[in-house]
N, C-alpha and C. Protein backbone atom coordinates (compact mmCIF):
# COMPACT_ATOMS: atom_id res chain seq x y z
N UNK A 1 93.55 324.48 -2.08
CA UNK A 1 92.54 323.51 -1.75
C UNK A 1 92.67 323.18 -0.27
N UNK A 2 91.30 323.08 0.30
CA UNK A 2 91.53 322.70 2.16
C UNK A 2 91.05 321.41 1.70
N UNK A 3 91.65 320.95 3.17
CA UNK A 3 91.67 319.18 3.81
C UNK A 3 91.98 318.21 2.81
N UNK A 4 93.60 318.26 3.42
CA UNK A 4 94.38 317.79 2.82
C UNK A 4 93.98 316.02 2.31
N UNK A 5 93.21 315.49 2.92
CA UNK A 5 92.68 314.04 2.87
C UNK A 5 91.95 314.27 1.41
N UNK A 6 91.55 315.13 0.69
CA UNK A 6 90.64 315.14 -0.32
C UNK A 6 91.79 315.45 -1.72
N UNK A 7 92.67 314.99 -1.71
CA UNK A 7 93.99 315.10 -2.77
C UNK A 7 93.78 313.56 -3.11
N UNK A 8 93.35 312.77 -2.60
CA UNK A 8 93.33 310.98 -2.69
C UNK A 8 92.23 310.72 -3.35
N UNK A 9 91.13 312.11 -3.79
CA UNK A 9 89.76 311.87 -4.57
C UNK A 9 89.65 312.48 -5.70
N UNK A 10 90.70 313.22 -6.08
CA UNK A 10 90.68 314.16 -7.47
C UNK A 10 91.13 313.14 -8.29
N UNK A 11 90.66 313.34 -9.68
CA UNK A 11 90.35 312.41 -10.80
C UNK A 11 91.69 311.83 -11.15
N UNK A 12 92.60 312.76 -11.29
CA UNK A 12 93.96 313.35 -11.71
C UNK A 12 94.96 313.87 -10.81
N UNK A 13 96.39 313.77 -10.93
CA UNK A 13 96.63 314.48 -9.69
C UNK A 13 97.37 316.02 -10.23
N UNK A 14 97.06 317.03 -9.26
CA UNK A 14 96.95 318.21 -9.50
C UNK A 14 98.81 318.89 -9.97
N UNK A 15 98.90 320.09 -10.53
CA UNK A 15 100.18 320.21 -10.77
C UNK A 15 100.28 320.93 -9.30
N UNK A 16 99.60 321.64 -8.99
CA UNK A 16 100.38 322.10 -8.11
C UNK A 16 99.27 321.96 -6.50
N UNK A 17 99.27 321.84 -5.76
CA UNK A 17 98.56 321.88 -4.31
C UNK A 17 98.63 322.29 -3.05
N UNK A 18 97.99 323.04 -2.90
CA UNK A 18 98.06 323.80 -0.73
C UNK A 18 97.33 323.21 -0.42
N UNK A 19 97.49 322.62 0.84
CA UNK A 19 96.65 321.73 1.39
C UNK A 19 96.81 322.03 2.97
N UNK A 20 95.23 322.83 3.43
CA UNK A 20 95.43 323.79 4.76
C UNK A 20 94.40 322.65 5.83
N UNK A 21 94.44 322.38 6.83
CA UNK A 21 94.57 321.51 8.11
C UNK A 21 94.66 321.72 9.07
N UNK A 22 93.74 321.72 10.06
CA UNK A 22 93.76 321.79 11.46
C UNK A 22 94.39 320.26 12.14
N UNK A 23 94.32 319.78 11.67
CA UNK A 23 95.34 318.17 11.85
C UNK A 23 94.69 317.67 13.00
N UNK A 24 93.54 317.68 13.01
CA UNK A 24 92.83 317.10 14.20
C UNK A 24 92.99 315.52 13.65
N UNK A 25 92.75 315.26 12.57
CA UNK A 25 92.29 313.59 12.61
C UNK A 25 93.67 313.29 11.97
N UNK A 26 95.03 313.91 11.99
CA UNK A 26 96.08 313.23 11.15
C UNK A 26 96.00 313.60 9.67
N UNK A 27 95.36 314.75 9.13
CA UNK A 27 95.73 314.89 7.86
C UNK A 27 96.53 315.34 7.03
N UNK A 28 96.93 316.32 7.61
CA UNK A 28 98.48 316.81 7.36
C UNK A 28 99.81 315.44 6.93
N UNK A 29 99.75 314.88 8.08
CA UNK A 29 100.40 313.32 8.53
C UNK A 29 100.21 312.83 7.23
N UNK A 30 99.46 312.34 7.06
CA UNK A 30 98.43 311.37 6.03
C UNK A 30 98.90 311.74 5.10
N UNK A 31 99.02 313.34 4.82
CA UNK A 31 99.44 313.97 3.29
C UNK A 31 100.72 313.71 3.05
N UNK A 32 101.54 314.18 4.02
CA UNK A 32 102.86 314.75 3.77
C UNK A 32 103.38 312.97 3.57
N UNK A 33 102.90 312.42 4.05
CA UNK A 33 103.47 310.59 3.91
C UNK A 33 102.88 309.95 2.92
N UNK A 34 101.84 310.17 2.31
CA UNK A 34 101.65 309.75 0.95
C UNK A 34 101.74 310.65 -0.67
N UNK A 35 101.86 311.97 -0.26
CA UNK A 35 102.02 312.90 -1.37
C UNK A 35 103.82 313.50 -1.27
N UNK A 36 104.73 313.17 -1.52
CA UNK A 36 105.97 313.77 -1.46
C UNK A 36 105.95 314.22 -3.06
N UNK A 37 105.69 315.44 -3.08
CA UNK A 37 105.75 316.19 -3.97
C UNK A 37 106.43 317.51 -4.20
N UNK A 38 107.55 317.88 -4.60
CA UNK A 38 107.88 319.19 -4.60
C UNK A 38 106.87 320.66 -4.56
N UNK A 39 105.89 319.96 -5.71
CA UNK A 39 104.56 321.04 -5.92
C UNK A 39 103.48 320.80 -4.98
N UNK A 40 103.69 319.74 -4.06
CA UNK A 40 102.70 319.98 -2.87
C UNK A 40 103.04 320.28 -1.59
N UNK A 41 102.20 321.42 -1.29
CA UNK A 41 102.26 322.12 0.12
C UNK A 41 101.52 321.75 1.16
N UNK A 42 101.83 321.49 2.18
CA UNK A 42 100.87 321.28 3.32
C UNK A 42 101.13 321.79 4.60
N UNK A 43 99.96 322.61 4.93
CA UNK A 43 99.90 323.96 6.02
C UNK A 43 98.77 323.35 7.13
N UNK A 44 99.69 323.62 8.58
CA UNK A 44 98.59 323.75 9.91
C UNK A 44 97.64 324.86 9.13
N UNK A 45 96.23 324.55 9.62
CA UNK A 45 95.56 326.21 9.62
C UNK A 45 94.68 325.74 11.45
N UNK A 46 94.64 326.63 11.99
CA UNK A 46 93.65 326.91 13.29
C UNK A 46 93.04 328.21 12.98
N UNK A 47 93.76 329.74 12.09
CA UNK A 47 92.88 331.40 12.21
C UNK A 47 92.94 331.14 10.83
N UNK A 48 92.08 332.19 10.48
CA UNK A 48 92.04 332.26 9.18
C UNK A 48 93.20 333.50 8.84
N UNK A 49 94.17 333.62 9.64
CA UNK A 49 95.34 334.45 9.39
C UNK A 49 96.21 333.09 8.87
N UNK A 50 96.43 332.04 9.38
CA UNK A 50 97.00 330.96 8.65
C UNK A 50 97.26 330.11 7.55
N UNK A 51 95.78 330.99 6.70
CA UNK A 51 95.37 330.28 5.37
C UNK A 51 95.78 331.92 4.48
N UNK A 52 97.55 331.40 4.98
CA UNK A 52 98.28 331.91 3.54
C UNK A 52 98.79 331.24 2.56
N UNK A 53 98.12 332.00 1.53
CA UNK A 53 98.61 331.46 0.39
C UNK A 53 99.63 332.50 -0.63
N UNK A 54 100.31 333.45 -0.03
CA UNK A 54 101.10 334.03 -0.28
C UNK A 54 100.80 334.93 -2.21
N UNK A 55 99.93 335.17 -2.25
CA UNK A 55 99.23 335.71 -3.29
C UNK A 55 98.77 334.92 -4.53
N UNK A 56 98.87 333.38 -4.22
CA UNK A 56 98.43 332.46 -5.06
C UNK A 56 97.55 332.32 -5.33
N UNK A 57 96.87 331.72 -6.55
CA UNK A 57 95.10 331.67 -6.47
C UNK A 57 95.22 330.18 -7.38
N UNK A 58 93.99 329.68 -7.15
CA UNK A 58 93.70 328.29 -7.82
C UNK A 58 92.78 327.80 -8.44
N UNK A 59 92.84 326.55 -9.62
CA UNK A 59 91.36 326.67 -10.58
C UNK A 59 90.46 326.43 -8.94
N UNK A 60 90.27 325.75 -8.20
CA UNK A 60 89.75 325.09 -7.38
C UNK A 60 89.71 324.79 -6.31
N UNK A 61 88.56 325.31 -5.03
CA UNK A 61 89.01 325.64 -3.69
C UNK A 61 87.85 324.34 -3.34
N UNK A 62 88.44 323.56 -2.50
CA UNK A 62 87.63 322.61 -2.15
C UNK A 62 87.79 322.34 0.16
N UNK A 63 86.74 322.93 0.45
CA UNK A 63 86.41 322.91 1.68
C UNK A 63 85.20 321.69 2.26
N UNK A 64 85.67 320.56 2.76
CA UNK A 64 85.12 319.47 2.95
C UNK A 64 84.94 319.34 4.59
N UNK A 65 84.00 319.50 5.20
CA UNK A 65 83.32 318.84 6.23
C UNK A 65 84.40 319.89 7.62
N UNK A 66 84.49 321.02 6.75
CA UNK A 66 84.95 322.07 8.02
C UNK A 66 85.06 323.22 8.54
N UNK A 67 83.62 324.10 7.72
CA UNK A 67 83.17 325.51 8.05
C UNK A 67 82.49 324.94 9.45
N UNK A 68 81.81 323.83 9.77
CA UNK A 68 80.44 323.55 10.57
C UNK A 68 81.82 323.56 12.24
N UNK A 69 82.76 323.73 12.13
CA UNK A 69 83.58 323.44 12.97
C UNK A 69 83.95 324.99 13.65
N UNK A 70 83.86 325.95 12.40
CA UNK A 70 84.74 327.69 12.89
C UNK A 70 83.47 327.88 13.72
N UNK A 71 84.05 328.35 14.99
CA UNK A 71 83.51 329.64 15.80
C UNK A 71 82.72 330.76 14.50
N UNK A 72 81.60 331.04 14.98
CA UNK A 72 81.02 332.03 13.81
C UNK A 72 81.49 333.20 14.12
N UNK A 73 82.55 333.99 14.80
CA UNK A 73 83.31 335.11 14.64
C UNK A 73 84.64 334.66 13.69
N UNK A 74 84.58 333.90 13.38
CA UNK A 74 86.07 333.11 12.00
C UNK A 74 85.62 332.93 10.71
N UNK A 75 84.85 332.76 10.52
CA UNK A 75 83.64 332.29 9.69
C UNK A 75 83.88 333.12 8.69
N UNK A 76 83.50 334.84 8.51
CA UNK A 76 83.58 335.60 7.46
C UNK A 76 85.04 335.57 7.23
N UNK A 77 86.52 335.87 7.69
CA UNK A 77 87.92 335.83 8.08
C UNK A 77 88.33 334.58 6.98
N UNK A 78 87.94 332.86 7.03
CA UNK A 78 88.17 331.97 6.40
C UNK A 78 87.36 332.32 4.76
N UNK A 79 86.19 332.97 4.98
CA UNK A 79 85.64 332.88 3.54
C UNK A 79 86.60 333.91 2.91
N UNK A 80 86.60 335.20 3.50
CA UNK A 80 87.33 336.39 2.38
C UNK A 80 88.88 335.22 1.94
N UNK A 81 89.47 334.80 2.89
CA UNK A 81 91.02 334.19 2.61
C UNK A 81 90.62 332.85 0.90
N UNK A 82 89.43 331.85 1.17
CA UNK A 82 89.26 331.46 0.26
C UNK A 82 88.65 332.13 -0.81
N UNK A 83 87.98 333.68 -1.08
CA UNK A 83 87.34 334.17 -2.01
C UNK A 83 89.27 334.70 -2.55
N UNK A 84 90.03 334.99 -1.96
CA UNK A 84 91.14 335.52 -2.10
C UNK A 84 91.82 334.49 -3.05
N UNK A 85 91.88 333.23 -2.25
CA UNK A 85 92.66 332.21 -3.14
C UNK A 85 91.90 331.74 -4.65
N UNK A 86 90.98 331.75 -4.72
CA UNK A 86 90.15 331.55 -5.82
C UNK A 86 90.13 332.55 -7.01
N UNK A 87 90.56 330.76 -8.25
CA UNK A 87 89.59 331.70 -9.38
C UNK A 87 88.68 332.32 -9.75
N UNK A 88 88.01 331.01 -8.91
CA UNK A 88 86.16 331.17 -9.33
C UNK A 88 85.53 330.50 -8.84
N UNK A 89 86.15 328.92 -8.75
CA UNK A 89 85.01 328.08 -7.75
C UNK A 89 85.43 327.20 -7.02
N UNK A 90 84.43 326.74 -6.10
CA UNK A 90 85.01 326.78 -5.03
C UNK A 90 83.51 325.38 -4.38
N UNK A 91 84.22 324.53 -3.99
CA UNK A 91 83.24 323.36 -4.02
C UNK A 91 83.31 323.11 -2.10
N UNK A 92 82.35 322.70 -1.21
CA UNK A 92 82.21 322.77 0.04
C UNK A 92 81.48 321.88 0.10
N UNK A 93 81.36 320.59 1.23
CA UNK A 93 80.78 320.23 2.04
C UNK A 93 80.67 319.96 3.26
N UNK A 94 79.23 320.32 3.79
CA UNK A 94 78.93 320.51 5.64
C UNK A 94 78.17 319.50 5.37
N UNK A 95 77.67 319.04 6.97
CA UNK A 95 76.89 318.39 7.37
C UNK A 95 75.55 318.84 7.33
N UNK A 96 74.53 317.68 7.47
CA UNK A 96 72.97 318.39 7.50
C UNK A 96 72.85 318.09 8.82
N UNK A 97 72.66 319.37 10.17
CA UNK A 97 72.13 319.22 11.48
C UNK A 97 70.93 319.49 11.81
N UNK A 98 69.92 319.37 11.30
CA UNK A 98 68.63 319.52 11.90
C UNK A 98 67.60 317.99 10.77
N UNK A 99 66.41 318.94 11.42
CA UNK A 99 65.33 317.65 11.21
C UNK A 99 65.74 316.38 11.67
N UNK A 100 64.99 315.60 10.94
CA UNK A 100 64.94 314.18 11.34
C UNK A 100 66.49 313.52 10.92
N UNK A 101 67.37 314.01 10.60
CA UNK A 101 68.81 313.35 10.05
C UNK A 101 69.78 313.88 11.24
N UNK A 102 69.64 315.17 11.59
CA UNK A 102 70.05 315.50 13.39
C UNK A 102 69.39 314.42 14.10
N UNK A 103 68.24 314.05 14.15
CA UNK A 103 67.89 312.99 15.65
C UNK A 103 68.28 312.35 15.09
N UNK A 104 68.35 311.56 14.05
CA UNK A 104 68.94 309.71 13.66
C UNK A 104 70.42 310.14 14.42
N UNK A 105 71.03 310.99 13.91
CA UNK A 105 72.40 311.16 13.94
C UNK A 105 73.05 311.87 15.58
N UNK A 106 72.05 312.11 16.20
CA UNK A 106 72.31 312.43 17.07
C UNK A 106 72.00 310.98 18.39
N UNK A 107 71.06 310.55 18.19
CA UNK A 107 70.52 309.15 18.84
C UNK A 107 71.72 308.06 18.85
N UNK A 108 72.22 307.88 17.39
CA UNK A 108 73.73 306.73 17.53
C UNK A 108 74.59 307.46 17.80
N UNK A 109 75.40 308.57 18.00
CA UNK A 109 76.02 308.99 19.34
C UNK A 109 75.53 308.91 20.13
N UNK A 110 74.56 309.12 20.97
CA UNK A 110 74.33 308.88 22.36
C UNK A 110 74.27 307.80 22.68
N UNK A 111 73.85 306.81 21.56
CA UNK A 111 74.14 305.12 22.09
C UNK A 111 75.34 304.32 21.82
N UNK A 112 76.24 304.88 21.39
CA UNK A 112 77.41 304.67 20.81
C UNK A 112 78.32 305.35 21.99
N UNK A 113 78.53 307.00 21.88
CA UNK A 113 79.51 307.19 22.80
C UNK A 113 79.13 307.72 24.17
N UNK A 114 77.71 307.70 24.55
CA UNK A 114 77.27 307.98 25.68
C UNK A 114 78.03 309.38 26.41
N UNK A 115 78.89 309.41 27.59
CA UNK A 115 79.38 310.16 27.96
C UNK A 115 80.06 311.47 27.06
N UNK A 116 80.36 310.69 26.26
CA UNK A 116 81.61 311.33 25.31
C UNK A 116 81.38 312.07 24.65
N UNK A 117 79.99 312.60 24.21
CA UNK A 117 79.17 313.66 23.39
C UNK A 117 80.00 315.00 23.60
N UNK A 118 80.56 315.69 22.62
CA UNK A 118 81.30 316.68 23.02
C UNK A 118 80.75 317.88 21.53
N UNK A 119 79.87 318.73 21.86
CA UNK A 119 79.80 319.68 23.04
C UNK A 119 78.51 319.07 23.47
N UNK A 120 77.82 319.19 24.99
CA UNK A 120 76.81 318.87 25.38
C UNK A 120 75.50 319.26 24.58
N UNK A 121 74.59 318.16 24.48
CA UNK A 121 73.23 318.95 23.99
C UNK A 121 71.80 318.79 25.11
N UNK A 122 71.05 320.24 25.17
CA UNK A 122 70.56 320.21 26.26
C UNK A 122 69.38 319.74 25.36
N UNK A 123 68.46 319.39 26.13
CA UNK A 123 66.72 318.80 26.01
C UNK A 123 66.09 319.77 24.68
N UNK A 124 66.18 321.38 25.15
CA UNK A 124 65.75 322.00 24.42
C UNK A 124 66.80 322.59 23.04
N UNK A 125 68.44 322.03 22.94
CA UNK A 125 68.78 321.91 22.12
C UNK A 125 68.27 320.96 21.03
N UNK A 126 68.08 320.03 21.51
CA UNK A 126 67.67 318.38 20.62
C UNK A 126 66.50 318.92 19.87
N UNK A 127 65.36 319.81 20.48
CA UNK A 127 64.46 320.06 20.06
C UNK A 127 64.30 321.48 19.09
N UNK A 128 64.90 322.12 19.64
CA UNK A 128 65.26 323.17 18.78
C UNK A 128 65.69 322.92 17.08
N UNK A 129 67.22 322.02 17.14
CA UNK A 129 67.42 321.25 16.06
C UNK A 129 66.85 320.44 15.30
N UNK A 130 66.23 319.79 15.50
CA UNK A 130 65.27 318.57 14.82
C UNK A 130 64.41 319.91 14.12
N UNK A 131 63.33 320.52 14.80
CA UNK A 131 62.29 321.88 14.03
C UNK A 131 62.93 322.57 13.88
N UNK A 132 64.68 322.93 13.44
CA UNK A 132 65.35 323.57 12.27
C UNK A 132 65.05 325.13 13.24
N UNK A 133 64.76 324.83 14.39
CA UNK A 133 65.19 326.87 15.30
C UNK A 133 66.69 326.87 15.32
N UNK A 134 67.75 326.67 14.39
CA UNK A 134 68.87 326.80 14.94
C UNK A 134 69.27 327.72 15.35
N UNK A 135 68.67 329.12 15.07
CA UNK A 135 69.26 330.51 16.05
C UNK A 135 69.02 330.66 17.36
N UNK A 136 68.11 329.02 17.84
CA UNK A 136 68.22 328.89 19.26
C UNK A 136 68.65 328.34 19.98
N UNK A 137 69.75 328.03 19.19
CA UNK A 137 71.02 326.84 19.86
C UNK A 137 72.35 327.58 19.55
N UNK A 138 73.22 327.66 20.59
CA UNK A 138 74.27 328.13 20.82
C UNK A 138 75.35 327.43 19.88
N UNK A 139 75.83 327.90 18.39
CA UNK A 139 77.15 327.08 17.72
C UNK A 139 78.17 326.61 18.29
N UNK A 140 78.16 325.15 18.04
CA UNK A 140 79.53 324.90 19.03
C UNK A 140 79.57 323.86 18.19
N UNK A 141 80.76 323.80 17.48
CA UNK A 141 81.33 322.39 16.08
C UNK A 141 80.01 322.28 15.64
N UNK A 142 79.38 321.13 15.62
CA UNK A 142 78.31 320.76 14.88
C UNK A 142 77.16 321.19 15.30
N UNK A 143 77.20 321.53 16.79
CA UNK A 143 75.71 322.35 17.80
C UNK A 143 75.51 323.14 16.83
N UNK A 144 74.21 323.32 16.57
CA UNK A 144 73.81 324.90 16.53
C UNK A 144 74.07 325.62 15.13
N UNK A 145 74.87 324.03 14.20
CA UNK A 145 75.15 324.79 12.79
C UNK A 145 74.52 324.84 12.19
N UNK A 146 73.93 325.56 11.02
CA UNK A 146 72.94 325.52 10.11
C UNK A 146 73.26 325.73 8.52
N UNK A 147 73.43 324.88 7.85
CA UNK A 147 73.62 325.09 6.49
C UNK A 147 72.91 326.23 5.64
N UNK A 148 71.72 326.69 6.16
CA UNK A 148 70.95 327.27 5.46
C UNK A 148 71.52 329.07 5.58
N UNK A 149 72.43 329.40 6.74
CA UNK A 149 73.12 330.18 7.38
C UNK A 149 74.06 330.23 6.72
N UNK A 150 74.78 329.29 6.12
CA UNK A 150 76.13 329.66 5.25
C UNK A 150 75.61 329.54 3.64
N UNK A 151 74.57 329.27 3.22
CA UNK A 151 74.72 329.57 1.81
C UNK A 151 73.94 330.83 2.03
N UNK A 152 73.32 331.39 2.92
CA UNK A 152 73.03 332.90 2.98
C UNK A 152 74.47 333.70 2.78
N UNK A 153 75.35 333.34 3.67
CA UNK A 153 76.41 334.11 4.20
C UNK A 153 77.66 333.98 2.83
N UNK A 154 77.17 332.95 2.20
CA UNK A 154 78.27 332.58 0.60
C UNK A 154 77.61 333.41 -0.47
N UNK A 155 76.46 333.77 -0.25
CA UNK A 155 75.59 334.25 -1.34
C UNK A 155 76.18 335.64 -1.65
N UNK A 156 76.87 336.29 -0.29
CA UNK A 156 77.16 337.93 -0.64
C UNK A 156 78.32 338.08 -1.90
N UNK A 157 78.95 337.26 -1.74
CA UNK A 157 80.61 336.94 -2.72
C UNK A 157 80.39 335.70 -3.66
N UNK A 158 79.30 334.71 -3.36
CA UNK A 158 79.68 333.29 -4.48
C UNK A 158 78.29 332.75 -5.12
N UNK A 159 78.18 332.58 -6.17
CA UNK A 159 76.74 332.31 -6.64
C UNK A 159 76.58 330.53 -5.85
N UNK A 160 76.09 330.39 -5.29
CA UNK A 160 75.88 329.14 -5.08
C UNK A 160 74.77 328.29 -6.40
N UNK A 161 75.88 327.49 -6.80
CA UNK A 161 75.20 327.03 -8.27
C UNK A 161 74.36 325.68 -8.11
N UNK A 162 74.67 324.85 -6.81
CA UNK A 162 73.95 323.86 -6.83
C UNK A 162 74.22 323.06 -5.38
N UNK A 163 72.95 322.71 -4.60
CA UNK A 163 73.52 322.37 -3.69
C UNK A 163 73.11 320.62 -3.83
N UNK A 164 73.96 319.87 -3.64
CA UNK A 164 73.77 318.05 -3.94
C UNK A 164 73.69 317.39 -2.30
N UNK A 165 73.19 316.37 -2.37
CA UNK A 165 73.37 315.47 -1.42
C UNK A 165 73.91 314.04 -1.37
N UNK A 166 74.40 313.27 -0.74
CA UNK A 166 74.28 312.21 -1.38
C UNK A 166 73.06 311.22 -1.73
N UNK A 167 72.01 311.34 -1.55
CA UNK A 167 70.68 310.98 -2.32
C UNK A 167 70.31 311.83 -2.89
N UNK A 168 70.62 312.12 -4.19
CA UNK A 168 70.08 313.76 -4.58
C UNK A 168 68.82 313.53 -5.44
N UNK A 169 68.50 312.90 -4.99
CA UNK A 169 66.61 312.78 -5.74
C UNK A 169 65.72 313.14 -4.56
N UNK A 170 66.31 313.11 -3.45
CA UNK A 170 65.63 313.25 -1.93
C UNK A 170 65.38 315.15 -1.77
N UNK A 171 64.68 315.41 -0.78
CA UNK A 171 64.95 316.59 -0.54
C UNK A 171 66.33 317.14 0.10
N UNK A 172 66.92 318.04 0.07
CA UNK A 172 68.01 318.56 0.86
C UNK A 172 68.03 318.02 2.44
N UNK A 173 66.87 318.41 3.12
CA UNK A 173 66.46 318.11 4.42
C UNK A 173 66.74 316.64 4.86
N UNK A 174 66.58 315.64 4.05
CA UNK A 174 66.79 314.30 4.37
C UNK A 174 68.53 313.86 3.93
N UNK A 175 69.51 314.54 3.62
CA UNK A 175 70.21 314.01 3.17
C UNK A 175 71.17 314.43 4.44
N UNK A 176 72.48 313.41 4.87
CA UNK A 176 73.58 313.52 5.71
C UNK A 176 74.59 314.43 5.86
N UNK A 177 74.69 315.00 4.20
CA UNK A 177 75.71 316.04 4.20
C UNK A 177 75.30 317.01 3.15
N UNK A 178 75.43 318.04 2.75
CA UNK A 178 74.79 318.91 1.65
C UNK A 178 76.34 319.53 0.82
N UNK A 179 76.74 319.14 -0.49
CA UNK A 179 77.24 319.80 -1.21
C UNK A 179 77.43 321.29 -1.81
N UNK A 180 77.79 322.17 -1.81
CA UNK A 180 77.78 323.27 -2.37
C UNK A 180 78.83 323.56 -3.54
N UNK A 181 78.37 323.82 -4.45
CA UNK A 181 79.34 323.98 -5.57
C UNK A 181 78.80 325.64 -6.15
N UNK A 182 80.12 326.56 -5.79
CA UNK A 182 80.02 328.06 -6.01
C UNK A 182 80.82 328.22 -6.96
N UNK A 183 80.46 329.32 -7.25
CA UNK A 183 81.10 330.23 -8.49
C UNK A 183 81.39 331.71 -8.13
N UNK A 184 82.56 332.30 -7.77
CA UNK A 184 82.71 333.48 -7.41
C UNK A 184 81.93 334.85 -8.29
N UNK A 185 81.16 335.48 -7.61
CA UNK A 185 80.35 336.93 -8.23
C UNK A 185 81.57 338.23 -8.25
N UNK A 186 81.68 338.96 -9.40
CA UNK A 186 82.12 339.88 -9.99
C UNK A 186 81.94 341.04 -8.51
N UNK A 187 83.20 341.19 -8.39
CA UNK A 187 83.40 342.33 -7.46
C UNK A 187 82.71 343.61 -8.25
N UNK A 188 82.09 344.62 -7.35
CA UNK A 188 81.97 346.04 -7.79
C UNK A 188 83.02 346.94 -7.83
C-alpha cells in the first residue's frame, strides 16, 4: 500500500503493511511514530526502482494524491511495480486539474500564496487548463496533469471499475479529486 498517512483510514488495522513515501510532507515520520509494528514496513520511494517489495503482493494497493506528482517518463515504471505488487485491486486518488475546479483552485493559490506558486503557470497555461487542452501544458506536479490520461494509461493492465468523487451525484468534471477503484486484467 502507498502513502503511508492512509494506514490511519482503513476500517481495521491490516496484518501486514508496506508503506512507500517520498516523505515530502512527514509521512514516513508520522508512520513509523504512530504505527510500531513488527508487520509494518515503511520505505523512502523517489524511482520506481524503490518500490520494492521484494516479491510480495497484497489484497490492496492504495495510491492517494501521488501519480499527479511523477514526471511522465516514471509514470509507466511506478504502475508495472504496483501491477507487480497486486492481487487485483488497486484503489487511487488524483486531483481534478482542469475546468472550472482548476480556476477556483488555482485563483486561492494565487491569493493565498502569491509568489510561492511552484511550478509557474503561464497566461496560456491557465487557459489551456480550465478548456481541458492539457496536452498543451507542459506536466510539472499538478501543471499539465490530466486524469483522463491516466485512466487511459491504467486501462492497458487494470479495468477501471469506477471512478467517484467526493460529490458523486455531480459530474466527474466538477468534483476536487477523482477516485479510481481498479481491478487488475488477466495477463495474455
Amino acid at each position: 500500500m502507498l502513502r503511508c498517512k492512509t494506514i490511519q483510514f482503513l476500517p481495521y488495522p491490516p496484518v501486514k503493511y508496506s508503506g512507500f513515501d517520498a516523505n515530502w510532507e512527514n509521512g514516513l515520520d508520522i508512520a513509523r511514530k504512530n504505527f510500531n509494528n513488527p508487520s509494518y514496513e515503511f520505505h523512502e520511494c523517489h524511482l520506481p526502482s524503490d518500490l520494492e517489495v521484494r516479491g510480495e503482493t497484497y489484497d490492496l494497493v492504495i495510491c492517494m494524491e501521488t501519480l499527479e506528482h511523477l514526471p511522465d517518463e516514471l509514470l509507466d515504471g511506478y504502475l508495472e511495480k504496483l501491477r507487480a505488487a497486486s492481487r487485483g485491486v488497486m484503489l487511487i486518488t488524483v486531483p481534478n486539474e482542469t475546468g472550472l475546479i482548476f480556476l477556483g483552485k488555482f485563483l486561492i493559490k494565487l491569493l493565498v500564496y502569491r509568489e510561492k506558486m511552484n511550478p509557474r503557470y503561464g497566461f496560456c497555461d491557465v487557459v489551456n487548463q480550465v478548456f481541458g487542452r492539457l496536452e498543451r501544458v507542459v506536466h510539472d506536479d499538478h501543471k499539465g496533469f490530466d486524469y483522463r490520461d491516466l485512466v487511459g494509461t491504467l486501462s492497458r493492465d487494470w479495468d477501471v471499475k469506477s471512478m467517484a468523487i467526493p460529490f458523486n451525484r455531480l459530474p466527474t468534471s466538477l468534483g476536487f479529486s477523482v477516485g479510481l477503484v481498479c481491478t487488475l486484467k488477466a495477463r495474455d
